[in-house]
PDB file of N, CA and C in Angstrom:
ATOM      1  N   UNK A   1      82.337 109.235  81.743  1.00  0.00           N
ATOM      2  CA  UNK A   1      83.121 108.390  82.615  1.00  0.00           C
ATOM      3  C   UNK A   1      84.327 109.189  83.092  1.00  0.00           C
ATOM      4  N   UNK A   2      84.809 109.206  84.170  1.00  0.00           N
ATOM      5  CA  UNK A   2      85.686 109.998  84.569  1.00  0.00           C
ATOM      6  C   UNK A   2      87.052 109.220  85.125  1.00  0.00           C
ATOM      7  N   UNK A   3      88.145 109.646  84.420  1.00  0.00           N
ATOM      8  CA  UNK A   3      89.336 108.915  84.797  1.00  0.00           C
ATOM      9  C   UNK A   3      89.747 108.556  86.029  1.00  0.00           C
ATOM     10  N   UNK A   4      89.761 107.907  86.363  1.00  0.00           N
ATOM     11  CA  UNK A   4      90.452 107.231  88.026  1.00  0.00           C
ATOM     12  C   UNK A   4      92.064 107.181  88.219  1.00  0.00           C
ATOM     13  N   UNK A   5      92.753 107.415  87.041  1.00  0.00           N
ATOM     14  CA  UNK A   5      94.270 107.607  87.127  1.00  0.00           C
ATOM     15  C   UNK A   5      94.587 108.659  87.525  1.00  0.00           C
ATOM     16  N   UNK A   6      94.632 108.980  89.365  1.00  0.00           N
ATOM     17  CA  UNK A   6      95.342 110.784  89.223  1.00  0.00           C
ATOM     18  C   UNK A   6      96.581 110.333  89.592  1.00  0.00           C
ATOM     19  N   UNK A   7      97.481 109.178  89.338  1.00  0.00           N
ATOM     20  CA  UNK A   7      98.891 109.201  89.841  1.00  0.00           C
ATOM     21  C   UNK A   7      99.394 108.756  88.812  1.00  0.00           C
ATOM     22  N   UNK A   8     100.799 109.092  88.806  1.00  0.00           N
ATOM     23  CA  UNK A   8     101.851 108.842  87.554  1.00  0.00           C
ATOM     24  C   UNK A   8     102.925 108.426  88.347  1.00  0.00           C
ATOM     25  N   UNK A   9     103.075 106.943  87.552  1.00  0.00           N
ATOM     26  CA  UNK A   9     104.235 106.266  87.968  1.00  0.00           C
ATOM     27  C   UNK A   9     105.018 106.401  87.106  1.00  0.00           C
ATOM     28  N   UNK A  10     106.371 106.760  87.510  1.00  0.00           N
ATOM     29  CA  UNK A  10     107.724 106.349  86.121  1.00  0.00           C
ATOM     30  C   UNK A  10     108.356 105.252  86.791  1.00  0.00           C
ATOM     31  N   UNK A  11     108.661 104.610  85.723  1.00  0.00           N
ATOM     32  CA  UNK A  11     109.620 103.293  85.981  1.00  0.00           C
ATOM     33  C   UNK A  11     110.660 103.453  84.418  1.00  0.00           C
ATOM     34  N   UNK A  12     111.828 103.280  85.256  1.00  0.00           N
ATOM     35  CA  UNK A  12     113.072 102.966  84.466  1.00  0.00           C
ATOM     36  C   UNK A  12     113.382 101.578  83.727  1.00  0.00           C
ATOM     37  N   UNK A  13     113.382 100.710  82.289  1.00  0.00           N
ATOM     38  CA  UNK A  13     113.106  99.418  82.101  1.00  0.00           C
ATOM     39  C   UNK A  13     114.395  99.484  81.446  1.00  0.00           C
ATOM     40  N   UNK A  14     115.329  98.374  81.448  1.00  0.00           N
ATOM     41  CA  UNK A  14     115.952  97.695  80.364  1.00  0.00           C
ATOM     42  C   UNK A  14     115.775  97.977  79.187  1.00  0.00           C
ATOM     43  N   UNK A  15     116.342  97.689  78.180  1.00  0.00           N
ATOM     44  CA  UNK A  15     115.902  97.125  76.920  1.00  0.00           C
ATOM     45  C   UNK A  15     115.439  95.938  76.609  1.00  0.00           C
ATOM     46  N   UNK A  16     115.402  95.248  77.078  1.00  0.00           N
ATOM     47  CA  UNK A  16     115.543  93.917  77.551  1.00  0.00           C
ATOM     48  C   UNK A  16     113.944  93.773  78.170  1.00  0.00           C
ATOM     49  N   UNK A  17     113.739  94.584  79.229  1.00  0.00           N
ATOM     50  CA  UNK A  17     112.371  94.376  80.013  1.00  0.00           C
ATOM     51  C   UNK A  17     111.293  95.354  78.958  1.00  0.00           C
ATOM     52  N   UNK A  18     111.618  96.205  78.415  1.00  0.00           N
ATOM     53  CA  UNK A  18     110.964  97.136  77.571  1.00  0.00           C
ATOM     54  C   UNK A  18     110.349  96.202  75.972  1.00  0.00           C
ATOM     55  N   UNK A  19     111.013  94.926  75.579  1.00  0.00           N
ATOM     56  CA  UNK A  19     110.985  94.038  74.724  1.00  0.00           C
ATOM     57  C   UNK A  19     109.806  93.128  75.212  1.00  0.00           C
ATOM     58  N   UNK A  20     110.039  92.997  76.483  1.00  0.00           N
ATOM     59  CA  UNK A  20     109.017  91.777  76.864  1.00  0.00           C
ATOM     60  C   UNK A  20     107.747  92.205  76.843  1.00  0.00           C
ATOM     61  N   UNK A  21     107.815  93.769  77.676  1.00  0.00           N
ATOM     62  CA  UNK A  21     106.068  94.503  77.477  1.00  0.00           C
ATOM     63  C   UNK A  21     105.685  94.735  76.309  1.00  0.00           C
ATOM     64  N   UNK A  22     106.464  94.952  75.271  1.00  0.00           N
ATOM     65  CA  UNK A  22     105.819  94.916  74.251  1.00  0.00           C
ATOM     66  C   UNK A  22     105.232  93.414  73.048  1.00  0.00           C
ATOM     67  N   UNK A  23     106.419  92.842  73.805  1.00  0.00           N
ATOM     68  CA  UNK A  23     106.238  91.282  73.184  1.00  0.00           C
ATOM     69  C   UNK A  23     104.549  91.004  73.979  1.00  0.00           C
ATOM     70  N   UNK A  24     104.401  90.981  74.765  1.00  0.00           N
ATOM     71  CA  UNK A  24     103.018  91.218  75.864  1.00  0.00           C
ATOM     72  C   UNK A  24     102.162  91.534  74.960  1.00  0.00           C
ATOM     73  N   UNK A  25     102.120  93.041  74.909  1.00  0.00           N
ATOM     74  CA  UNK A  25     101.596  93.846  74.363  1.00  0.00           C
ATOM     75  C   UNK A  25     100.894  93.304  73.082  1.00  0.00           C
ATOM     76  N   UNK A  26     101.909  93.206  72.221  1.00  0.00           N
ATOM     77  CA  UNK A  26     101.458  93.230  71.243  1.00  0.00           C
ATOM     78  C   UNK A  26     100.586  91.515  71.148  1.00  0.00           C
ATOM     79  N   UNK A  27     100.848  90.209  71.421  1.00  0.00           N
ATOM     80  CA  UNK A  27     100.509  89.160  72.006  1.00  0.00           C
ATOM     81  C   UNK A  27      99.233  89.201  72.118  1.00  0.00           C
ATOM     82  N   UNK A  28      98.730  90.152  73.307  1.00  0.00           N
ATOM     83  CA  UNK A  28      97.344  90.357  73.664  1.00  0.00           C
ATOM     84  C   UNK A  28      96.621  91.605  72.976  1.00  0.00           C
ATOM     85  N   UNK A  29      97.372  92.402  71.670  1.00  0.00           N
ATOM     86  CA  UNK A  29      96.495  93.385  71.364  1.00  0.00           C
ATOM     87  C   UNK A  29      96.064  94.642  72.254  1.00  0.00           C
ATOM     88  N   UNK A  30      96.873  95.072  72.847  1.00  0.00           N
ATOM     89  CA  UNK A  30      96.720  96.293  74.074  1.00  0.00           C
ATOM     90  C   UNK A  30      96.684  97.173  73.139  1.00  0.00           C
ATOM     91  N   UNK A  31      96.321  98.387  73.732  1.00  0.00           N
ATOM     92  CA  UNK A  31      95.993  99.522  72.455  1.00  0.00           C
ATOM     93  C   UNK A  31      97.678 100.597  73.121  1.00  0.00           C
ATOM     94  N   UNK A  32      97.966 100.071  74.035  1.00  0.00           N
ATOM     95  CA  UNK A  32      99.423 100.981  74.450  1.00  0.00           C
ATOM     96  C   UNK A  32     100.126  99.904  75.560  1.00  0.00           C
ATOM     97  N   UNK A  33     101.261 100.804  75.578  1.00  0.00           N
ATOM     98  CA  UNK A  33     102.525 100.089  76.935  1.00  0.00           C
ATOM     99  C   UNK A  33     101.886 100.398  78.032  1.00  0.00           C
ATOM    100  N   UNK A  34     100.965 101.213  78.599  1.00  0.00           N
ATOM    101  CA  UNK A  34     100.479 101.084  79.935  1.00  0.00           C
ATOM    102  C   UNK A  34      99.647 100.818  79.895  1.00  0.00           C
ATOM    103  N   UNK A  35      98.503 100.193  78.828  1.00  0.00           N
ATOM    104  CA  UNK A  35      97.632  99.162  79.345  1.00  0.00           C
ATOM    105  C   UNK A  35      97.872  97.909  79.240  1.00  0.00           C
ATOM    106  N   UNK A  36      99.591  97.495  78.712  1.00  0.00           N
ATOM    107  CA  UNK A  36      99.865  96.149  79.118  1.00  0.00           C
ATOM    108  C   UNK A  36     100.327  96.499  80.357  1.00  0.00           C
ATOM    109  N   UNK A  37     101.155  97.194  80.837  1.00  0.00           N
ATOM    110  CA  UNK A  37     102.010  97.150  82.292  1.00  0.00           C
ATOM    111  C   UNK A  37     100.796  97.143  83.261  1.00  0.00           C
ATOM    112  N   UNK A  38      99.884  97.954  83.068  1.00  0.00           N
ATOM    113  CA  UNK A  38      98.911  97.659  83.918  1.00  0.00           C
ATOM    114  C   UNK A  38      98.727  96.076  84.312  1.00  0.00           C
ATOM    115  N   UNK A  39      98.164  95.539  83.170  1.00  0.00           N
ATOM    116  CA  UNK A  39      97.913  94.432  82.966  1.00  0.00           C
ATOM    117  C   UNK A  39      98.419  93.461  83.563  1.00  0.00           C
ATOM    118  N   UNK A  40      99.885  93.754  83.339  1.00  0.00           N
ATOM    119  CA  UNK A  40     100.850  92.857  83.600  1.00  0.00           C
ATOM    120  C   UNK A  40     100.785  92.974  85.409  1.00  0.00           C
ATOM    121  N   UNK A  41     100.391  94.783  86.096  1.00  0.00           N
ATOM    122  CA  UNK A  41     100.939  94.821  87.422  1.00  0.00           C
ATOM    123  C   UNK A  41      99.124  94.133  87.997  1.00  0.00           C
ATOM    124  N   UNK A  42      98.193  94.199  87.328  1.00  0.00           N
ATOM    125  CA  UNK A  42      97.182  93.672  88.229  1.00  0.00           C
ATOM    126  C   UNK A  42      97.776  92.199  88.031  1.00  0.00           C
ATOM    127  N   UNK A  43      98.137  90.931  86.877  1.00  0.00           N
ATOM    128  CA  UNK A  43      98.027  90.027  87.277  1.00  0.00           C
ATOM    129  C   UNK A  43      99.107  89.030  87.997  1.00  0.00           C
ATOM    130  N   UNK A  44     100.545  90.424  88.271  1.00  0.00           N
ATOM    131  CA  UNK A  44     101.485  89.659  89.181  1.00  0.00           C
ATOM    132  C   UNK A  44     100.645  90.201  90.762  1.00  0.00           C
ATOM    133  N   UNK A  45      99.901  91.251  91.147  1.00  0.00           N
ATOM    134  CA  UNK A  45      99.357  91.460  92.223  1.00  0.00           C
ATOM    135  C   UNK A  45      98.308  90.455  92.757  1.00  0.00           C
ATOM    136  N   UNK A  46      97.896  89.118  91.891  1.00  0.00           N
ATOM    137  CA  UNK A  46      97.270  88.334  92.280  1.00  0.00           C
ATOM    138  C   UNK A  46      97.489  87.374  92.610  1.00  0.00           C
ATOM    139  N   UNK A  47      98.938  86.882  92.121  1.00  0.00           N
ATOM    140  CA  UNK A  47     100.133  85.721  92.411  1.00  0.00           C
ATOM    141  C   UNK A  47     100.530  86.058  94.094  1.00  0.00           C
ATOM    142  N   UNK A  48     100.220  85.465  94.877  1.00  0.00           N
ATOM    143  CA  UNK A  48     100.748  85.412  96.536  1.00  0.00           C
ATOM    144  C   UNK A  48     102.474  85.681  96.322  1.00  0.00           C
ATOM    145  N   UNK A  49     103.267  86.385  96.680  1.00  0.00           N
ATOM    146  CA  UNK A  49     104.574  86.831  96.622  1.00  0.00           C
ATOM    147  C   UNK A  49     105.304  86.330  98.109  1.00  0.00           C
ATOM    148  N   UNK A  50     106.315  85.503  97.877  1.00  0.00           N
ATOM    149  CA  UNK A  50     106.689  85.312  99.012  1.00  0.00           C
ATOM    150  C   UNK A  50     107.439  86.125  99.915  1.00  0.00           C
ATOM    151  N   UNK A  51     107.640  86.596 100.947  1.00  0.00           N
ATOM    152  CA  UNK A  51     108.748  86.899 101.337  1.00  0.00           C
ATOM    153  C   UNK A  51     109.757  87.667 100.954  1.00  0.00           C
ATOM    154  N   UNK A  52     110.561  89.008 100.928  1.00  0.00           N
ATOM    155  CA  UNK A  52     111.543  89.242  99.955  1.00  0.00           C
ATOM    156  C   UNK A  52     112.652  88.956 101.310  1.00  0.00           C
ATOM    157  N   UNK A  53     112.878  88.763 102.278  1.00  0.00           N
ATOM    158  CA  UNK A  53     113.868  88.873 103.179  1.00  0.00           C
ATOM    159  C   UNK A  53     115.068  88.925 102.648  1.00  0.00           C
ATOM    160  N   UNK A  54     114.610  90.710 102.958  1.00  0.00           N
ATOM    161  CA  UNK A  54     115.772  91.670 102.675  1.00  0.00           C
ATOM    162  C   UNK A  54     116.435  91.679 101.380  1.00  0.00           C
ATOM    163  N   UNK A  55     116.237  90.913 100.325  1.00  0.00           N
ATOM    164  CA  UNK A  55     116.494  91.430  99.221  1.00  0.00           C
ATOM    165  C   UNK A  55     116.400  92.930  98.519  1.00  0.00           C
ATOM    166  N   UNK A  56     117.891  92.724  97.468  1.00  0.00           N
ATOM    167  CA  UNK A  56     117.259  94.330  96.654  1.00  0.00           C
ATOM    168  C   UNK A  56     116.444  94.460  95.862  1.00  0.00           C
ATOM    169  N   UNK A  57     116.254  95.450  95.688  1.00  0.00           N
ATOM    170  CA  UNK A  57     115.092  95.839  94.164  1.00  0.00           C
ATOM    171  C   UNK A  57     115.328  94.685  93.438  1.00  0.00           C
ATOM    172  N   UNK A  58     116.975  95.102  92.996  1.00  0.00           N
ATOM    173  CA  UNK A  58     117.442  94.659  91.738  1.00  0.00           C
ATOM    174  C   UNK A  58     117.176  93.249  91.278  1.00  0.00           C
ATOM    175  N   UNK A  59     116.921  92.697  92.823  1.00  0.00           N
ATOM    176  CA  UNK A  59     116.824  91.274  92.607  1.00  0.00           C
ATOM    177  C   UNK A  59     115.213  90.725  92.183  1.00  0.00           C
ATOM    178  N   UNK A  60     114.427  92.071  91.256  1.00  0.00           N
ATOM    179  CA  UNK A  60     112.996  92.002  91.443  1.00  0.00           C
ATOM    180  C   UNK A  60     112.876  92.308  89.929  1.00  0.00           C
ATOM    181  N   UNK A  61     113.219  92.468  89.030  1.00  0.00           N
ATOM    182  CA  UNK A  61     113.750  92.523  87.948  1.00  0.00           C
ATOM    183  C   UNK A  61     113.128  91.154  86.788  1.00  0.00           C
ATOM    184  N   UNK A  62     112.991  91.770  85.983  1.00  0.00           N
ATOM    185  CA  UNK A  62     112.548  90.414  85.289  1.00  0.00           C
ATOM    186  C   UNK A  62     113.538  90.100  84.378  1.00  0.00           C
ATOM    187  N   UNK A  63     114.731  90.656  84.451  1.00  0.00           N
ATOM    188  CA  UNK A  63     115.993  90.465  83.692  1.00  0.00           C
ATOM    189  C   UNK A  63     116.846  90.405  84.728  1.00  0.00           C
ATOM    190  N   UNK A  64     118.126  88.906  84.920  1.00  0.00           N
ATOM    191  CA  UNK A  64     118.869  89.306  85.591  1.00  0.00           C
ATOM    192  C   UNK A  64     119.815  89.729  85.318  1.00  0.00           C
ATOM    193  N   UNK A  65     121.238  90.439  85.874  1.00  0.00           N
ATOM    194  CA  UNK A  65     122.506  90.996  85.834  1.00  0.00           C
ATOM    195  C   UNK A  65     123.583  89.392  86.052  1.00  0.00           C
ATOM    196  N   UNK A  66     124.250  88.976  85.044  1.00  0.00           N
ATOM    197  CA  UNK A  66     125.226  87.764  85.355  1.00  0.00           C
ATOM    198  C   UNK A  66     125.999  88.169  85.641  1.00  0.00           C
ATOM    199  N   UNK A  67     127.590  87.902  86.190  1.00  0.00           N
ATOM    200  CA  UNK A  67     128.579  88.428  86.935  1.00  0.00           C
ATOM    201  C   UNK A  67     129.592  89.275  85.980  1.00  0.00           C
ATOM    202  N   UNK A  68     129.261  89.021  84.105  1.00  0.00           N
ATOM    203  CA  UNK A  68     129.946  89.742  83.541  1.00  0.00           C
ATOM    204  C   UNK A  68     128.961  91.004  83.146  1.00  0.00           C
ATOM    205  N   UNK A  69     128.094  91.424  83.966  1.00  0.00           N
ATOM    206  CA  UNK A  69     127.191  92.569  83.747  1.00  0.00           C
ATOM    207  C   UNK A  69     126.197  92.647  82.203  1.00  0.00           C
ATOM    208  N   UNK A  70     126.082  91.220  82.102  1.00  0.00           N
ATOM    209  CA  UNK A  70     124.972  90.658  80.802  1.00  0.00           C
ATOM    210  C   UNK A  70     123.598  90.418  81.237  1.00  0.00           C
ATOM    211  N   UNK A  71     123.131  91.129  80.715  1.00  0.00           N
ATOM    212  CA  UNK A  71     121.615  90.594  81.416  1.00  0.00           C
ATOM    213  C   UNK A  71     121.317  89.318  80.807  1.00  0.00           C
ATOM    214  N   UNK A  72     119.983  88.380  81.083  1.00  0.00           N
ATOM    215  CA  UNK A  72     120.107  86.668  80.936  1.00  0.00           C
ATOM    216  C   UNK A  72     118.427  86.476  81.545  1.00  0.00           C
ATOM    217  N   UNK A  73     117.134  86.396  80.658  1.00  0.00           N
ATOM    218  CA  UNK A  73     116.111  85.977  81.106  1.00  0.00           C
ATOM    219  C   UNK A  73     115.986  85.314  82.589  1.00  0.00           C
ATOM    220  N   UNK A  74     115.029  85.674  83.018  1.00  0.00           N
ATOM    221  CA  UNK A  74     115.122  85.207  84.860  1.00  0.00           C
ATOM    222  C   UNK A  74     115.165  83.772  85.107  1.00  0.00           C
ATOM    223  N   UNK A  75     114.245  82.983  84.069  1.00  0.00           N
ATOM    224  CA  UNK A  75     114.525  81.840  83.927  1.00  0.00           C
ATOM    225  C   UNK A  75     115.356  81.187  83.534  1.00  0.00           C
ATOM    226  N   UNK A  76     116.476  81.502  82.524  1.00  0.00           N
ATOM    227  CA  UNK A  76     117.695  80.832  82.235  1.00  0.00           C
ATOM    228  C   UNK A  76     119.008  80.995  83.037  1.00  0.00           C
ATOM    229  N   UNK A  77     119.706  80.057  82.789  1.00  0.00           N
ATOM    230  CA  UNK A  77     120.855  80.098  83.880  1.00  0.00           C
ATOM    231  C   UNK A  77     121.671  81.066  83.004  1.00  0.00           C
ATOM    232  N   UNK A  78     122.232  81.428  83.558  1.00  0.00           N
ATOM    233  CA  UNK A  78     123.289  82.565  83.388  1.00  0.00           C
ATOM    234  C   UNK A  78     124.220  82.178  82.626  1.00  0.00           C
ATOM    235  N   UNK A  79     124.841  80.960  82.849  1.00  0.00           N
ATOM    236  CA  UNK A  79     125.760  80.053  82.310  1.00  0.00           C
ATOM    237  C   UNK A  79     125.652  79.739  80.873  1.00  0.00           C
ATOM    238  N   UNK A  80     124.275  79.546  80.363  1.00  0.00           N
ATOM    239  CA  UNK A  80     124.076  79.307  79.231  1.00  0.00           C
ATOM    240  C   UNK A  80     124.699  80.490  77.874  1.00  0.00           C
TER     241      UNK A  80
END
């Protein structure tokens, strides 16, 4: 069988986002971190994505930045 991966992606993660792939990870039994991220990038590539109008990266993040520079799960309010 011959590998189909000839590209190498680096991505820079949190500590924070680096916790969750492995929380993933380990969850579903992956044998490594890039066959959950994989995982993870085929099944957000199947979710219809709306629109980013004009947003940044940053705002793509699965951790957000609160105004005192704390990161805060995407789903919880900041406030909490």
């Amino acid at each position: 069988m011959s590998d189909m991966r000839g590209e190498r992606l680096q991505v820079m993660l949190s500590p924070e986002e680096l916790t969750a792939i492995d929380d993933f990870r380990f969850k579903h039994r992956m044998p490594t971190r890039a066959a959950a991220v994989r995982e993870l990038l085929r099944m957000g590539l199947t979710v219809v994505a709306a629109d980013g109008g004009g947003m940044k990266s940053s705002n793509y993040g699965v951790f957000s930045r609160g105004p005192d520079g704390h990161t805060h799960a995407s789903d919880q309010d900041p406030a909490e």
